[in-house]
Every structure is written in structure tokens, then in C-alpha cells.
Protein backbone atom coordinates (compact mmCIF):
# COMPACT_ATOMS: atom_id res chain seq x y z
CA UNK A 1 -0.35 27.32 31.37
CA UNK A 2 3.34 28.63 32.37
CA UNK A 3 3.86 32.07 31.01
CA UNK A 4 7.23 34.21 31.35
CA UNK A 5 7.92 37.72 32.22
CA UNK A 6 11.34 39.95 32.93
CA UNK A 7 11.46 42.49 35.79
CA UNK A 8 13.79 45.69 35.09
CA UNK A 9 16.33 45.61 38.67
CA UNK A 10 18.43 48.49 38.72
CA UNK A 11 21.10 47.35 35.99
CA UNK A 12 19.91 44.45 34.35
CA UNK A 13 16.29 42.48 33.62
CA UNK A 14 15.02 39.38 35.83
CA UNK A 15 13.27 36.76 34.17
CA UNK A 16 10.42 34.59 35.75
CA UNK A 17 7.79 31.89 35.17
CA UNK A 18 4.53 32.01 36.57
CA UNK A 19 0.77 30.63 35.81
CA UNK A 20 -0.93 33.93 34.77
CA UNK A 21 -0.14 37.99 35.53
CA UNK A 22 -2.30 38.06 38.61
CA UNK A 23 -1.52 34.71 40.32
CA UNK A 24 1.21 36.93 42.74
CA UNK A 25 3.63 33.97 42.50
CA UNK A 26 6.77 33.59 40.35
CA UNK A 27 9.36 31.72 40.11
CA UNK A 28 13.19 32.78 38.84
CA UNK A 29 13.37 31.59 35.19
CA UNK A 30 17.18 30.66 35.98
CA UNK A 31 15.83 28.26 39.06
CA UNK A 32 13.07 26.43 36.92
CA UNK A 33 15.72 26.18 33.99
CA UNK A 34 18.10 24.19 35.87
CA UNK A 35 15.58 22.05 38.15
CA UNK A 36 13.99 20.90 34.47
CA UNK A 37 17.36 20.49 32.91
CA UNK A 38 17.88 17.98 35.83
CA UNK A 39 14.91 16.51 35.23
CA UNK A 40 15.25 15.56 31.95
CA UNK A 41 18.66 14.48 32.01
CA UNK A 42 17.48 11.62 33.94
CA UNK A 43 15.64 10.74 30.23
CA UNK A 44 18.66 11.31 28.22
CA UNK A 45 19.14 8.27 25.75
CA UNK A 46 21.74 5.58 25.84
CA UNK A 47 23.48 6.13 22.77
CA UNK A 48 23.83 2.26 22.44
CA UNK A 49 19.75 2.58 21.77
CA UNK A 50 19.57 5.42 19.65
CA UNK A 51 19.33 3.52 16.19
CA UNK A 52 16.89 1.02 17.46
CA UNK A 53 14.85 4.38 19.09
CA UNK A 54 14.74 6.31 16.14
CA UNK A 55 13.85 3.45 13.83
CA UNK A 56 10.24 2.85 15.93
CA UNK A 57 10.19 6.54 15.79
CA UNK A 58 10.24 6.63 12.28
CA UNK A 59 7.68 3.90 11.92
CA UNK A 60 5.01 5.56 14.21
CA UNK A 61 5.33 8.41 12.24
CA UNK A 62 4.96 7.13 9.09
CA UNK A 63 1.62 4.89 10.10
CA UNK A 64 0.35 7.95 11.44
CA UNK A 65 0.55 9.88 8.25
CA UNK A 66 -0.20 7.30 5.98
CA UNK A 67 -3.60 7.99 5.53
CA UNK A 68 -2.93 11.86 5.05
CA UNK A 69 -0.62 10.80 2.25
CA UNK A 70 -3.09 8.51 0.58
CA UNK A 71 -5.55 10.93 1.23
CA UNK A 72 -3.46 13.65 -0.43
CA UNK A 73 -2.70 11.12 -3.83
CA UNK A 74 -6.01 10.20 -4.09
CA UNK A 75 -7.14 13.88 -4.25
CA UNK A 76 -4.26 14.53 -6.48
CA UNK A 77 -5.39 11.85 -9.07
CA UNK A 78 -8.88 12.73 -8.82
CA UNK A 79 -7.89 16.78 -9.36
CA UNK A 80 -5.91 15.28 -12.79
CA UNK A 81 -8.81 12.96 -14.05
CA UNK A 82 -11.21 15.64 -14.09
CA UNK A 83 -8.59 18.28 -15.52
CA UNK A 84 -8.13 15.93 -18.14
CA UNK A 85 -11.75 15.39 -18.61
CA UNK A 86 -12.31 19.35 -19.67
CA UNK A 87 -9.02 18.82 -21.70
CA UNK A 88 -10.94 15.97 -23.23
CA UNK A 89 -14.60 17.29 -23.73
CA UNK A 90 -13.32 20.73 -25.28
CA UNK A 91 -10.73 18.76 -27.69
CA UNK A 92 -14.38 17.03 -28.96
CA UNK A 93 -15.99 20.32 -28.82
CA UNK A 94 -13.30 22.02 -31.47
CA UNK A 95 -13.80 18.93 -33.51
CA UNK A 96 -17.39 19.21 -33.51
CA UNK A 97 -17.68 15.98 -31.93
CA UNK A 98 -19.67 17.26 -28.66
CA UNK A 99 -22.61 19.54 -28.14
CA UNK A 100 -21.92 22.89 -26.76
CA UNK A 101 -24.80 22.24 -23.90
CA UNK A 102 -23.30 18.89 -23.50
CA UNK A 103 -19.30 20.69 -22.83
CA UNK A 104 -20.75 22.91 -20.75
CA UNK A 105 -22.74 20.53 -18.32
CA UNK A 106 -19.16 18.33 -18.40
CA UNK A 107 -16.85 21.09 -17.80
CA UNK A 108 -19.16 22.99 -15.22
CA UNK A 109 -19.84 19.57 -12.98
CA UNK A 110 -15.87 18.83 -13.48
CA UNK A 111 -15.26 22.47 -11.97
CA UNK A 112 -17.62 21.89 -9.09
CA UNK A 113 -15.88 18.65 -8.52
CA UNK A 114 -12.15 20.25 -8.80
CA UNK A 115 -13.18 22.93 -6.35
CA UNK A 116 -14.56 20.28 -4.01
CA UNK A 117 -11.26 18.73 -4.20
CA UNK A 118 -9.05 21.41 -3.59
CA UNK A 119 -11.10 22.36 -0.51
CA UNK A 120 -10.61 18.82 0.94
CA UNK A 121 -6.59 19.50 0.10
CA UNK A 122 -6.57 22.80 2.01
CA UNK A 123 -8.22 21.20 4.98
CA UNK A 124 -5.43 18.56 5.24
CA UNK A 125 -2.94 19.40 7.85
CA UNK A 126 -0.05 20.86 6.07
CA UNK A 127 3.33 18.14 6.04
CA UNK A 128 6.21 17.63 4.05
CA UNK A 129 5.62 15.19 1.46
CA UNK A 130 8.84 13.35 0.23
């Protein structure tokens, strides 16, 4: 792990990298800047390729997230169906249609479901959906 730190000189602060507080080696954070710049710039894109690049960019991404996202629907639709099936069992209930035991034993298994549900959401890694 690189870690930074600044040194107070006598009129200004000196930044460096090193591996951990105690290692007793550092390097000038202006030094590594510029040797990585130069490194990367090797990797620096012909612009001829950057369509081509960013369309199988775009692809990975979205087959790597596709089962997140149908993940996320199907959770979604399942959260609806059993909203909708409290809706449903307490519109019978105020038409004397259903038992009162009977709404209760729908809507408490439907809660235990939704909360279920909403746990699985919350454990989804968080992402922009759009």
C-alpha cells in the first residue's frame, strides 16, 4: 500500500510517498508524479480507436451488470405483487368477502415476504439504473 505524507521545510510543505510511517524510506511526491505520468503516457489511446474502445467498454459493462439489473426487476416485481396482494385481501376484507384470520395470515406472510425482499435490495451493490 503507497501512502502520502508532507514535511513542513522552512517556508513551504514537502510531499512524499512511501509504504507505511515506519518503513524510513520516501520518495518526493513530485519525482513519483512525473516517472508515472511517463509511464502511462506510453498507454495513452490512439484517438483513431477510441470509438471502437469505448464501444467493448460499454459492452463488458453492461454483461457484467446484467444480472444485478435483473436481479433488481425481479425484486421490484415481486415487492409490487405482494403489495398488491394486501391491497387485494383487505379490499375482500371491507367487503366481507375474506375472514379476518384469513387477512391476517395473507397480509402478515406478504410482510415477511416484502421485508425479505427489501433486504435482498439493500444487499445489492448500489449502481445507477437508467
Amino acid at each position: 500500500m503507497l501512502t502520502g505524507c508532507a514535511s513542513k521545510g522552512c517556508t513551504k510543505y514537502y510531499h512524499y510517498y512511501h509504504c507505511f510511517s515506519k518503513c524510513g524510506i520516501r520518495f518526493s511526491a513530485q519525482f513519483v508524479d512525473e516517472k508515472f505520468y511517463e509511464q502511462i503516457s506510453g498507454f495513452m489511446v490512439n484517438p483513431a480507436h477510441i470509438e471502437i474502445y469505448t464501444e467493448i467498454i460499454k459492452e463488458l459493462y453492461e454483461k457484467s451488470t446484467f444480472q444485478e439489473k435483473s436481479e433488481i426487476s425481479l425484486y421490484k416485481r415481486q415487492l409490487t405483487e405482494y403489495s398488491d396482494k394486501i391491497t387485494k385481501a383487505r379490499e375482500l376484507l371491507i367487503i366481507c368477502a375474506l375472514d379476518t384470520a384469513y387477512y391476517r395470515i395473507v397480509k402478515n406472510e406478504s410482510e415477511h415476504q416484502i421485508t425479505i425482499l427489501e433486504g435482498k435490495l439493500i444487499n445489492i451493490p448500489k449502481q445507477e439504473e437508467g
